[in-house]
N, C-alpha and C. Protein backbone atom coordinates (compact mmCIF):
# COMPACT_ATOMS: atom_id res chain seq x y z
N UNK A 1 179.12 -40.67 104.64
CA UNK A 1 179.85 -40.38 105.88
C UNK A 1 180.90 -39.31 105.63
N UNK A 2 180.93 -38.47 106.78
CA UNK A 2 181.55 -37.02 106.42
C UNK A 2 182.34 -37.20 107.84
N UNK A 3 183.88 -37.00 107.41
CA UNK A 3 184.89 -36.95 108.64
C UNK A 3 184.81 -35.74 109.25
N UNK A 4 184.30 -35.40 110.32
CA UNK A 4 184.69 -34.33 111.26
C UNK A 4 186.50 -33.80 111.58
N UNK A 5 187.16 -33.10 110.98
CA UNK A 5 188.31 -33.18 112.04
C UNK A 5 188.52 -32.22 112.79
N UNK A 6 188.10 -32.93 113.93
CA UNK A 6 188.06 -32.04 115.13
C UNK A 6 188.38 -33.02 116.53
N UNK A 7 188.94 -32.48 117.60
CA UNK A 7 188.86 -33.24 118.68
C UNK A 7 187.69 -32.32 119.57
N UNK A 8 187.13 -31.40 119.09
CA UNK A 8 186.89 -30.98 120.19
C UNK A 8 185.70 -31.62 120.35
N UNK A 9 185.33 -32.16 121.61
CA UNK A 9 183.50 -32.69 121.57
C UNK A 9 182.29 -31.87 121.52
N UNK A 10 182.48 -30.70 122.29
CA UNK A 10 181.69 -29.83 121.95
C UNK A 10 180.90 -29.14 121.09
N UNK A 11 182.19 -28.92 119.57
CA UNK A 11 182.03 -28.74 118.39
C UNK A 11 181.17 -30.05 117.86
N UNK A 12 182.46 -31.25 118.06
CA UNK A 12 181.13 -32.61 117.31
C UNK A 12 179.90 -32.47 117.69
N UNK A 13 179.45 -32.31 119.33
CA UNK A 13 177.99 -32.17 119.78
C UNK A 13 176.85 -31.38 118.99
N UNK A 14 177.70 -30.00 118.63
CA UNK A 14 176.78 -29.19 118.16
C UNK A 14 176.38 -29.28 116.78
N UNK A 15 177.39 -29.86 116.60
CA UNK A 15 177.81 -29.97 114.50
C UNK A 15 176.57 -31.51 114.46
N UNK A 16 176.51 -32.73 115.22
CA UNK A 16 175.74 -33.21 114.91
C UNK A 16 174.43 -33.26 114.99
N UNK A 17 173.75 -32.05 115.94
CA UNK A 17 172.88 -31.51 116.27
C UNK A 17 172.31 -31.20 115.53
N UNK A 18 173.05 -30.34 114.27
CA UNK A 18 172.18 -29.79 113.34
C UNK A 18 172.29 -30.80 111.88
N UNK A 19 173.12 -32.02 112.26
CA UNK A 19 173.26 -32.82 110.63
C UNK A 19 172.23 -33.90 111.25
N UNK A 20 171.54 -34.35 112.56
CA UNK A 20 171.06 -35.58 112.51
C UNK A 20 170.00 -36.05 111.67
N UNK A 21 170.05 -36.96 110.89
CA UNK A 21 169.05 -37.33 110.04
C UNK A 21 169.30 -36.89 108.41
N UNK A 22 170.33 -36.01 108.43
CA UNK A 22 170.64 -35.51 106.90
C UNK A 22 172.24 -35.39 106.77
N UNK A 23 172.97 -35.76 107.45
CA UNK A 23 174.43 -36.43 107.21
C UNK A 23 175.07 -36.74 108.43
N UNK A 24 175.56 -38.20 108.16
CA UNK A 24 175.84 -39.06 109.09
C UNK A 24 177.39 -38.13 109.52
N UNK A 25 177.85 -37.74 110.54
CA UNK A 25 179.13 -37.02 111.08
C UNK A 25 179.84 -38.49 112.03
N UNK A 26 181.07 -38.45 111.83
CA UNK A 26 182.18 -39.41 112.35
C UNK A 26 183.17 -38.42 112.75
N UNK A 27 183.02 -38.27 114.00
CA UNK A 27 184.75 -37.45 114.60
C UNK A 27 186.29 -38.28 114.53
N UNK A 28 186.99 -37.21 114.62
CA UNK A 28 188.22 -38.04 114.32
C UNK A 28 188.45 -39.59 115.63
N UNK A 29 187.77 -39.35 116.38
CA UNK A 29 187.80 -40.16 117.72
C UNK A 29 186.65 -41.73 117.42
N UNK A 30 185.86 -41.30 116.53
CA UNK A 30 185.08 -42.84 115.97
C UNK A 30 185.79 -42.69 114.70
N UNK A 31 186.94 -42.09 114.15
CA UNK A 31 186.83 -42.69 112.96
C UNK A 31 188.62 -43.63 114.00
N UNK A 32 188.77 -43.45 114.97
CA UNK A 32 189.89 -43.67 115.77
C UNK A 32 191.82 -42.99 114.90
N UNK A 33 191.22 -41.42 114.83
CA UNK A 33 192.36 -41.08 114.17
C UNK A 33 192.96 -40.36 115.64
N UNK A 34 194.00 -40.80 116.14
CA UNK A 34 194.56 -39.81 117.10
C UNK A 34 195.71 -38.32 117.04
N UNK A 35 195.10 -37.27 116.39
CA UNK A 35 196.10 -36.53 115.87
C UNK A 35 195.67 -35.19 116.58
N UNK A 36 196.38 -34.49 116.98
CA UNK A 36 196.69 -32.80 117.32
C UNK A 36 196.58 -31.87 116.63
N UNK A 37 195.74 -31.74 115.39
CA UNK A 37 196.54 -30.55 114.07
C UNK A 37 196.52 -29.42 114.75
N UNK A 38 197.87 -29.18 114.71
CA UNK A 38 198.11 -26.95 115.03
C UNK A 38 196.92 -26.58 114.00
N UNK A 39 197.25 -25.32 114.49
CA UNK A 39 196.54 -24.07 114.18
C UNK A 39 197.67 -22.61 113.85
N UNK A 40 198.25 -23.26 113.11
CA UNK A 40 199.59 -22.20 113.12
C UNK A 40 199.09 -20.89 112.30
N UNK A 41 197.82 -20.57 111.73
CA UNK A 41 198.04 -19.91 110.55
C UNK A 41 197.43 -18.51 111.33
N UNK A 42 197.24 -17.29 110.42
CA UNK A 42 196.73 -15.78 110.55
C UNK A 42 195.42 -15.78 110.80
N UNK A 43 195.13 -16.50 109.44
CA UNK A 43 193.27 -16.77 109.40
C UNK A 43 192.31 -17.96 109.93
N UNK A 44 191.42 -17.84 110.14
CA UNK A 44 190.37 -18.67 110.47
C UNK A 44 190.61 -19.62 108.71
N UNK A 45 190.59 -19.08 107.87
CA UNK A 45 190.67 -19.85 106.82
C UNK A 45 191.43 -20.67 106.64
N UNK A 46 193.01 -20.26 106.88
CA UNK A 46 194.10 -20.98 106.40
C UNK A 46 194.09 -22.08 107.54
N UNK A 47 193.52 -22.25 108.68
CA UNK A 47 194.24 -23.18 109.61
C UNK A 47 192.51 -24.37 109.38
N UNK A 48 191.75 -23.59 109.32
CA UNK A 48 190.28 -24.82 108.65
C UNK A 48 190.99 -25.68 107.12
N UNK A 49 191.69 -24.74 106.28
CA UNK A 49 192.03 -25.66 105.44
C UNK A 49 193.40 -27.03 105.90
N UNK A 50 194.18 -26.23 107.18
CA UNK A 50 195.11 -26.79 107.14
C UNK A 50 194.50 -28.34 108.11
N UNK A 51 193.33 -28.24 108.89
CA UNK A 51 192.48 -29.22 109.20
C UNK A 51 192.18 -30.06 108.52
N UNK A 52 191.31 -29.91 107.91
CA UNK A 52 190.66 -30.74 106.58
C UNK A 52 192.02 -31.24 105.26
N UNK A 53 193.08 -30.63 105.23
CA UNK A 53 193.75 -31.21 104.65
C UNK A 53 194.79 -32.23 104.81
N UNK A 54 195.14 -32.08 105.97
CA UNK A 54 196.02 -32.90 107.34
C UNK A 54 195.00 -34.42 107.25
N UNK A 55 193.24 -34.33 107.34
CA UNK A 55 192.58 -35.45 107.44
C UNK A 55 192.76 -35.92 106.58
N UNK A 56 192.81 -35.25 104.96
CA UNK A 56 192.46 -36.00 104.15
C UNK A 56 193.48 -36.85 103.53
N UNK A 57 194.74 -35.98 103.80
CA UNK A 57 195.74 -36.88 103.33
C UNK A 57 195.88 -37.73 104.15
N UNK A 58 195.55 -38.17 105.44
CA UNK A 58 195.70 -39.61 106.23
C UNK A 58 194.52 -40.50 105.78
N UNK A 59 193.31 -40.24 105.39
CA UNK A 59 192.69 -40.93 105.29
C UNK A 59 192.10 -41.18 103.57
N UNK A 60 192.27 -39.91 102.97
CA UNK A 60 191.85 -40.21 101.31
C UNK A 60 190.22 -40.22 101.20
N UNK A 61 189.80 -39.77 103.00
CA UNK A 61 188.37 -39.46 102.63
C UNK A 61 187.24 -38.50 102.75
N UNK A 62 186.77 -38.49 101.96
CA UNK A 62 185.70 -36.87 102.32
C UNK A 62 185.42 -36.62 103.39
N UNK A 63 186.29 -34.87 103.73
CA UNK A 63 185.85 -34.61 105.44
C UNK A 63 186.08 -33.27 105.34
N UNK A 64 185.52 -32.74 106.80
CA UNK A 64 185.63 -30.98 106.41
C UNK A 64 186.39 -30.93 108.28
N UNK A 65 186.43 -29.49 108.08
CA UNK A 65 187.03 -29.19 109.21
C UNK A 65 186.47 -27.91 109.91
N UNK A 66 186.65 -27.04 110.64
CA UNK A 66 185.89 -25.87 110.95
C UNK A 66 186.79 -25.32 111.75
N UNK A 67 187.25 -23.82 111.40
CA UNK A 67 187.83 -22.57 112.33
C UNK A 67 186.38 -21.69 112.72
N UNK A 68 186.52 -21.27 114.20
CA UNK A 68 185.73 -20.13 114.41
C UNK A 68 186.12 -19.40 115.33
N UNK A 69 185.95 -17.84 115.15
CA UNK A 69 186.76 -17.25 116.15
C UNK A 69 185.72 -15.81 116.62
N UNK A 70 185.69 -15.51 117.83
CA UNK A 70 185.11 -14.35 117.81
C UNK A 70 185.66 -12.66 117.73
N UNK A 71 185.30 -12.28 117.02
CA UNK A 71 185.92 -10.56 116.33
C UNK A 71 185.02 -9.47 117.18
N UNK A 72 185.99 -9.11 118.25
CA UNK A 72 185.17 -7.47 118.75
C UNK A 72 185.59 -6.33 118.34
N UNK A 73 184.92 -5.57 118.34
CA UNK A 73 185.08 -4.54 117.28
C UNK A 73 186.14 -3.50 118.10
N UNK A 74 185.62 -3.69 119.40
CA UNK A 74 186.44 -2.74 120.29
C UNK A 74 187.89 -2.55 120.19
N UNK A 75 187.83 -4.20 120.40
CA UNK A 75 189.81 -4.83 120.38
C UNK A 75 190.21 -4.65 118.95
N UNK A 76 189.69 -4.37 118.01
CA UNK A 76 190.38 -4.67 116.36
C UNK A 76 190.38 -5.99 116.19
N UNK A 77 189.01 -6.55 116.52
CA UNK A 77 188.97 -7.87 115.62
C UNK A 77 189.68 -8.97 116.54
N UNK A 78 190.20 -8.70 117.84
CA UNK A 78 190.67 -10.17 118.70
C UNK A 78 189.28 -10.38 119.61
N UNK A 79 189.24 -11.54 120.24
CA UNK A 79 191.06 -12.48 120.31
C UNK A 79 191.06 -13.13 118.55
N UNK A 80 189.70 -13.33 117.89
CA UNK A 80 189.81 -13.83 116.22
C UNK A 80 190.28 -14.93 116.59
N UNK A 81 191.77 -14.93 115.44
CA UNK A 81 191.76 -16.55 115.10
C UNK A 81 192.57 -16.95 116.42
N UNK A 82 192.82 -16.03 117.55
CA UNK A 82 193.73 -16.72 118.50
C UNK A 82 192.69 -16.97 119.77
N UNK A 83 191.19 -17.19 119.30
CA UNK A 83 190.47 -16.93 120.08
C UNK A 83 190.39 -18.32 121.50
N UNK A 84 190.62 -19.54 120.77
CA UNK A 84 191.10 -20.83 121.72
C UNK A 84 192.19 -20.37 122.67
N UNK A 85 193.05 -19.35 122.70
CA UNK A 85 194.47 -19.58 123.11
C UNK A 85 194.88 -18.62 123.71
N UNK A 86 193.40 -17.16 123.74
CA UNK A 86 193.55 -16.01 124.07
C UNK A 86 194.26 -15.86 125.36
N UNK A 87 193.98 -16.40 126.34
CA UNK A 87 194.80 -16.30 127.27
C UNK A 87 196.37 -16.89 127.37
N UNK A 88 196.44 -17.78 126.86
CA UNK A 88 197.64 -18.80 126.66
C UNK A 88 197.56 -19.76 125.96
N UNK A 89 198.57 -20.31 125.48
CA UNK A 89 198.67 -21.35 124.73
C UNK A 89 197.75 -22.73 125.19
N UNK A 90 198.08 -22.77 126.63
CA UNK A 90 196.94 -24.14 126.99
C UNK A 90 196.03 -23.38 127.83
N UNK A 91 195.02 -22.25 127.14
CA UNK A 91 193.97 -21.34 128.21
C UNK A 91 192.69 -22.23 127.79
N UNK A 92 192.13 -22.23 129.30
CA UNK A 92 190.83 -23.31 129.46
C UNK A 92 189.82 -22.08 128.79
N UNK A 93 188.45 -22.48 128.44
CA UNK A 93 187.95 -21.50 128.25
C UNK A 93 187.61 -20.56 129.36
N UNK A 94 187.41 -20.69 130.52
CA UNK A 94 187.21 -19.54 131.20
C UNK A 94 188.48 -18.83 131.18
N UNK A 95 189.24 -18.96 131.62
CA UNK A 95 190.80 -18.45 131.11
C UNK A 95 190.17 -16.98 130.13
N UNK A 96 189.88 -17.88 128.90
CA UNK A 96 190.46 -17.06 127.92
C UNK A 96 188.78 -15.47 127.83
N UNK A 97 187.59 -16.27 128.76
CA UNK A 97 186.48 -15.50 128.77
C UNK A 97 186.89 -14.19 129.93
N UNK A 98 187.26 -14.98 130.96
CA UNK A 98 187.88 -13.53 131.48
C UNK A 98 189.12 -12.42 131.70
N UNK A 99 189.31 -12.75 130.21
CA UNK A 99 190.70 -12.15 129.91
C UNK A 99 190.05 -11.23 128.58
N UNK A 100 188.61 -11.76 127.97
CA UNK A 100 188.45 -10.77 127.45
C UNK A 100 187.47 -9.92 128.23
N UNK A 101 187.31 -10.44 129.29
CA UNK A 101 186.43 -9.23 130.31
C UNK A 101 186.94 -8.06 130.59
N UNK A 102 188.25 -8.67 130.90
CA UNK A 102 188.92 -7.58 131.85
C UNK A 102 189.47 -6.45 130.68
N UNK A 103 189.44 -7.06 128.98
CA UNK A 103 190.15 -6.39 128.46
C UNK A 103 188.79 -4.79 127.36
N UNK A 104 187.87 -5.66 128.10
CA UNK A 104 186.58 -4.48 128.06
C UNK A 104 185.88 -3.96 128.77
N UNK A 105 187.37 -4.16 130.31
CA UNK A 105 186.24 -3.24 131.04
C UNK A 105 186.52 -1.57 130.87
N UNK A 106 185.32 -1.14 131.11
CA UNK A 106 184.73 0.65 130.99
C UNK A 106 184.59 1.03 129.17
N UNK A 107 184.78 -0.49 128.75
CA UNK A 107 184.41 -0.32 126.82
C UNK A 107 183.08 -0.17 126.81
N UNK A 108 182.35 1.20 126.51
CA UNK A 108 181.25 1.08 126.10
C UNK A 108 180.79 0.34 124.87
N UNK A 109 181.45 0.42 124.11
CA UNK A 109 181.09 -0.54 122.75
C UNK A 109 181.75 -2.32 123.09
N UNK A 110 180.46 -2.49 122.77
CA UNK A 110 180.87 -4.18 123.06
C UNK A 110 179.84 -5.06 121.87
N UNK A 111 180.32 -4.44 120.83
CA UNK A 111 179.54 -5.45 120.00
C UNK A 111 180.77 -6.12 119.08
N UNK A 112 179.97 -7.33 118.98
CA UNK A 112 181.18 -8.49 118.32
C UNK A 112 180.43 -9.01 117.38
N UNK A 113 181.68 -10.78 117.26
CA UNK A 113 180.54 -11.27 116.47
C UNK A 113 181.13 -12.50 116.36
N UNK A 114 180.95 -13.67 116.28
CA UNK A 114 181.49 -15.06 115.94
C UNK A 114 181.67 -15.06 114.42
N UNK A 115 182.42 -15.76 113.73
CA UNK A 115 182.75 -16.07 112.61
C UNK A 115 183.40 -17.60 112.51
N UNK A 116 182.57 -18.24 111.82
CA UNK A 116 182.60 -19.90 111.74
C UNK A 116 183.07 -19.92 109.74
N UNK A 117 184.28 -20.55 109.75
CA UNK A 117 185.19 -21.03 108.19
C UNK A 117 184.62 -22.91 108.17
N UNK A 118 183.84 -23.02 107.48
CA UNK A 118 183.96 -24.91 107.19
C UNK A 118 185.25 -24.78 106.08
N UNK A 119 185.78 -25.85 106.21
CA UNK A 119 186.72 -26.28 105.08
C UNK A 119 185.93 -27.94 104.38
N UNK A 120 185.80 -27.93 103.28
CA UNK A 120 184.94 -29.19 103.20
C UNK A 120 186.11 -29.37 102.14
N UNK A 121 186.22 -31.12 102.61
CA UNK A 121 187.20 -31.77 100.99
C UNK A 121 186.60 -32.75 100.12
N UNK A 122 185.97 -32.33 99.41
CA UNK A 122 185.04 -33.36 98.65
C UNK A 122 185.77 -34.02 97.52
N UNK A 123 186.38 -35.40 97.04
CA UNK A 123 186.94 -35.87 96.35
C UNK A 123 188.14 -35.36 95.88
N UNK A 124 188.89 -34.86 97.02
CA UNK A 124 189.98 -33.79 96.54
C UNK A 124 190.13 -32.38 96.49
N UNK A 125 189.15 -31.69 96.47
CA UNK A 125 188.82 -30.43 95.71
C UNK A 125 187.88 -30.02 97.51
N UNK A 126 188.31 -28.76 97.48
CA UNK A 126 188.37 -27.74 98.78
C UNK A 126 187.21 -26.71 98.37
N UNK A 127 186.48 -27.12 99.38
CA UNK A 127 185.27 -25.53 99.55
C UNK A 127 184.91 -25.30 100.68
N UNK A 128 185.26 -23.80 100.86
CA UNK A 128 184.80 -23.68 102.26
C UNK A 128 183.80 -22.24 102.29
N UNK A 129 182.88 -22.91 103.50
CA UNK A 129 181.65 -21.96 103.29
C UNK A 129 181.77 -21.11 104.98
N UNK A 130 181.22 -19.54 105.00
CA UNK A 130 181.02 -18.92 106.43
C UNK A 130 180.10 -18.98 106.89
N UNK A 131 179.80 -18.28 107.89
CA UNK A 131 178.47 -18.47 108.86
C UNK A 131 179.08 -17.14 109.60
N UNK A 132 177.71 -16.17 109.93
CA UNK A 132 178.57 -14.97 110.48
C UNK A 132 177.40 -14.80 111.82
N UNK A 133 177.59 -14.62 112.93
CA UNK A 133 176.69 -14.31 114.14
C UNK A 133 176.86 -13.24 115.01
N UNK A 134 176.71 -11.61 114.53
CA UNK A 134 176.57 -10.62 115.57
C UNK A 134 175.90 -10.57 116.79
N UNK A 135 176.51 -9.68 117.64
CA UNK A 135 175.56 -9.30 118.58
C UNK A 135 176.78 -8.59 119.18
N UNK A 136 176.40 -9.14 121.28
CA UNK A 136 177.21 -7.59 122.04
C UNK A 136 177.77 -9.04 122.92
N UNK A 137 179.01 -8.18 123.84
CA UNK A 137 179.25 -9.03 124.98
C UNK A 137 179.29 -8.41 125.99
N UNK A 138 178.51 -9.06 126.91
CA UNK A 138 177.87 -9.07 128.02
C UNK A 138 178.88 -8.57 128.98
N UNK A 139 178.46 -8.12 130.39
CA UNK A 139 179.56 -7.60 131.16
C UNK A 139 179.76 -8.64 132.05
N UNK A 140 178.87 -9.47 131.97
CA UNK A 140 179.72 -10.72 133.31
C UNK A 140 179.07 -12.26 132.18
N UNK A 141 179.34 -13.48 132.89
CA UNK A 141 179.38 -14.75 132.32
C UNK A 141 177.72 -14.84 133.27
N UNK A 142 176.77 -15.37 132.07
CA UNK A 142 175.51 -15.76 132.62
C UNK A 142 175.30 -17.27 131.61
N UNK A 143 175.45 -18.42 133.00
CA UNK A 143 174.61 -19.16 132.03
C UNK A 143 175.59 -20.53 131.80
N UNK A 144 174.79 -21.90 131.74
CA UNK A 144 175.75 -23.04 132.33
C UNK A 144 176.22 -23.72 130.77
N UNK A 145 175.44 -23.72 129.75
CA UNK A 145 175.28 -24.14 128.52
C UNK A 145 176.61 -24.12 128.01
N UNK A 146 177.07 -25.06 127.24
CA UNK A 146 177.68 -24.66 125.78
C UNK A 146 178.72 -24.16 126.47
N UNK A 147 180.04 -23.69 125.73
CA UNK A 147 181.33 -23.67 125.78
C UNK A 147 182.11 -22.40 125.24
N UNK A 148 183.19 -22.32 125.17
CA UNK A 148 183.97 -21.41 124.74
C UNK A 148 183.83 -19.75 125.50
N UNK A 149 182.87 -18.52 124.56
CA UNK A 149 182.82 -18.06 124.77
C UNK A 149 181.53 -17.36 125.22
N UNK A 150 180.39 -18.54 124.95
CA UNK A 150 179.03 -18.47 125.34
C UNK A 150 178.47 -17.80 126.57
N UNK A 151 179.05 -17.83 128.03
CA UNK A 151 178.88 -17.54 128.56
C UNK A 151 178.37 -15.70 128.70
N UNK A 152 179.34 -15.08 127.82
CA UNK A 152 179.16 -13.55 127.81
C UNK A 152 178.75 -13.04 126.09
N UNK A 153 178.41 -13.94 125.61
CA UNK A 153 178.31 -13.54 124.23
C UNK A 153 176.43 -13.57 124.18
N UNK A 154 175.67 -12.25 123.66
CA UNK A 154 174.61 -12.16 123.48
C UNK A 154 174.14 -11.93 122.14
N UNK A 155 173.60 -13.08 121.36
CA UNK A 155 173.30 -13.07 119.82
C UNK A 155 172.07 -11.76 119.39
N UNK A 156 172.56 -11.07 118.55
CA UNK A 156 171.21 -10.00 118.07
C UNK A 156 169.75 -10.34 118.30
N UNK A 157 169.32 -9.95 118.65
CA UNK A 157 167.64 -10.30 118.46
C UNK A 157 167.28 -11.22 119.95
N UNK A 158 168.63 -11.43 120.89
CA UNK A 158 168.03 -12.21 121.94
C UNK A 158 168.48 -11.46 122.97
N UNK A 159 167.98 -11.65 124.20
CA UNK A 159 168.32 -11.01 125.27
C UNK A 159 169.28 -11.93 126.29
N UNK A 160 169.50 -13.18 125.87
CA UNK A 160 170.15 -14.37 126.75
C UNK A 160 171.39 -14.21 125.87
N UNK A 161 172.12 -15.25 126.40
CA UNK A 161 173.72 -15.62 126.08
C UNK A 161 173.80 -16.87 125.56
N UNK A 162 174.32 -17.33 124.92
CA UNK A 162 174.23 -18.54 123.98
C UNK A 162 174.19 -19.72 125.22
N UNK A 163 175.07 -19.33 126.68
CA UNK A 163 175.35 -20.43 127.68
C UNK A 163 174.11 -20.34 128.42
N UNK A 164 172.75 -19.48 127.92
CA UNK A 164 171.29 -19.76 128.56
C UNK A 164 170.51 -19.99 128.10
N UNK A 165 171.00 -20.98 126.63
CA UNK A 165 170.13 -21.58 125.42
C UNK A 165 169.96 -22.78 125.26
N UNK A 166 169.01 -23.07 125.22
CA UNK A 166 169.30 -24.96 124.69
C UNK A 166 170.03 -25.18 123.34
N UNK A 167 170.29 -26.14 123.05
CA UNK A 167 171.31 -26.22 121.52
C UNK A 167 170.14 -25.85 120.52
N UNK A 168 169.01 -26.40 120.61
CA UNK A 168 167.60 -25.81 119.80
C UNK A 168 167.96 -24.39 119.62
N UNK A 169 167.70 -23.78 120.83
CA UNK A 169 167.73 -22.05 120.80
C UNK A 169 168.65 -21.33 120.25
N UNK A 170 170.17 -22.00 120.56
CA UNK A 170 171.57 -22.12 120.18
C UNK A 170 171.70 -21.47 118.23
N UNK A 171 170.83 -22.76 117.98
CA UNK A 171 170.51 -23.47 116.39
C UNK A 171 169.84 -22.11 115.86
N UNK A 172 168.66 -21.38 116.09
CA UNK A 172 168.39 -20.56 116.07
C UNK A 172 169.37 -19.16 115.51
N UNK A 173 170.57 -19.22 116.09
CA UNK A 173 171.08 -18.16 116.02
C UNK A 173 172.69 -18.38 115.33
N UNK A 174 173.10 -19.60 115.19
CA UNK A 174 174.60 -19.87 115.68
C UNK A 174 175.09 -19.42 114.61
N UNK A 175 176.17 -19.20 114.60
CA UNK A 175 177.23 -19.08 113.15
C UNK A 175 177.75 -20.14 112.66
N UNK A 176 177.72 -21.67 113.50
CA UNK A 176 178.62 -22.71 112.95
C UNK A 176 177.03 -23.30 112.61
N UNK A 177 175.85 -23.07 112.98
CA UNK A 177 174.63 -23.54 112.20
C UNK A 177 174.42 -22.73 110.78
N UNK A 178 174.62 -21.31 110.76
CA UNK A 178 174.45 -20.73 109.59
C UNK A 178 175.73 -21.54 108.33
N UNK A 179 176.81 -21.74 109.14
CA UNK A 179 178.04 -22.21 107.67
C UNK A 179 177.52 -23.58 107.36
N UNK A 180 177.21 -24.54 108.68
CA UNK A 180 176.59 -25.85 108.15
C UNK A 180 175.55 -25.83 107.27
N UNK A 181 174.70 -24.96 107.40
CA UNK A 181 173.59 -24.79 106.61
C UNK A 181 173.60 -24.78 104.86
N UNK A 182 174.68 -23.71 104.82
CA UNK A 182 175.39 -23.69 103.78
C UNK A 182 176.19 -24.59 102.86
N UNK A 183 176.89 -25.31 103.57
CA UNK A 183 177.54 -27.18 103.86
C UNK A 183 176.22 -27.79 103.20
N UNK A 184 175.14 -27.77 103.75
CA UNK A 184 173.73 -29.06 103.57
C UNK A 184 173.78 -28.62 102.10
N UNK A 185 173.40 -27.51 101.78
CA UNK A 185 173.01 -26.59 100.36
C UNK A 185 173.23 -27.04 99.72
N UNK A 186 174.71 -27.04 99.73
CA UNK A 186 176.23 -27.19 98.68
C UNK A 186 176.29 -28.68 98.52
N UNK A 187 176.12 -29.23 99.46
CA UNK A 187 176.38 -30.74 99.07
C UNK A 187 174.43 -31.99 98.23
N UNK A 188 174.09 -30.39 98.58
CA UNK A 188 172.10 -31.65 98.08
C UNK A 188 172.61 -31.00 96.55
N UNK A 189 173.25 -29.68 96.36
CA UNK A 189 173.00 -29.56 94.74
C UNK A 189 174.15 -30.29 94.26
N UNK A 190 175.10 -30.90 94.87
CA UNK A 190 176.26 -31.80 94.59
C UNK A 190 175.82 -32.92 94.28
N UNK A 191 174.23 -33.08 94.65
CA UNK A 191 173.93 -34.71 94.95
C UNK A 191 175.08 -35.41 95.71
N UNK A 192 175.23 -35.11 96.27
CA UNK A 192 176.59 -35.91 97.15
C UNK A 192 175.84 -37.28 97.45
N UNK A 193 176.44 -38.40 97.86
CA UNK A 193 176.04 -39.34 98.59
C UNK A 193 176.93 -39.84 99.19
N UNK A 194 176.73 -40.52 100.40
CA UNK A 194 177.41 -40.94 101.33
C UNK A 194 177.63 -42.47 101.31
């Protein structure tokens, strides 16, 4: 058993999507931890570690955490790690999707890219693996699926938006499937057991 710390459900949804049958996932909400961790840091890195380390010292047990943020090339790399908050501190995700609309409109270049940090704490000791997912963003929101920034984000090689994918199709392409993937790797040559 591997602690999720995350509140978000969305993330748990997708994260167990791709572990079912090859590691059992517990969110902080079944493991009944009720906590807020900020996100105070620069990087996608420093605030995944500051996740996973916040869990582990309450609980003393193996768990990972996950930053992901999307980087356009246009903007210099925002909204990145302020990508939850782009609009404001409490910005819903549409909020924060059409705030980066407006902030590309007449941008001919619109290629981005998601970037997913796991922080994993395995008996103490910290590893964290990426997951990287290019493509372009779209000029309007197509598509009911999935969360965040899905709606206008179009993965390389597809012509849809992650919010006109099933989580299957999703899986296919994702960046928080490519770092988990990496996660499975790392932990079968660990022999880990649960």
């Amino acid at each position: 058993m591997l602690i999720f710390a995350t509140n978000n459900q969305n993330k748990v949804d997708e994260i167990k999507s791709i572990l079912t049958g090859i590691i059992d996932v517990c969110s902080l909400k079944e493991a009944h931890i009720d906590i807020d961790i900020p996100e105070p840091h620069d990087t996608l890195e420093q605030n995944a570690t500051e996740k996973s380390q916040t869990i582990y010292k309450i609980t003393g047990k193996d768990c990972f955490s996950e930053d992901t943020g999307l980087e356009v090339i246009a903007l210099n790399g925002e909204p990145g790690v302020k990508s939850a908050r782009y609009a404001s501190e409490e910005a819903h995700y549409k909020n924060n999707t059409e705030k980066l609309l407006h902030q590309l409109d007449g941008i001919q270049n619109r290629q981005a890219q998601f970037k997913t940090i796991i922080s994993l704490i395995l008996q103490g000791k910290e590893y964290q693996f990426q997951g990287l997912c290019k493509g372009t963003i779209n000029t309007q929101e197509s598509g009911k699926n999935g969360f965040g920034y899905d709606a206008v984000f179009i993965p390389e090689g597809s012509s849809k938006t992650f919010a006109e994918m099933t989580m299957e199709e999703k899986n296919k392409f994702s960046h928080r499937k490519k770092a988990v993937a990496t996660l499975i790797s790392f932990l079968k040559d660990k022999k880990w057991e649960e």
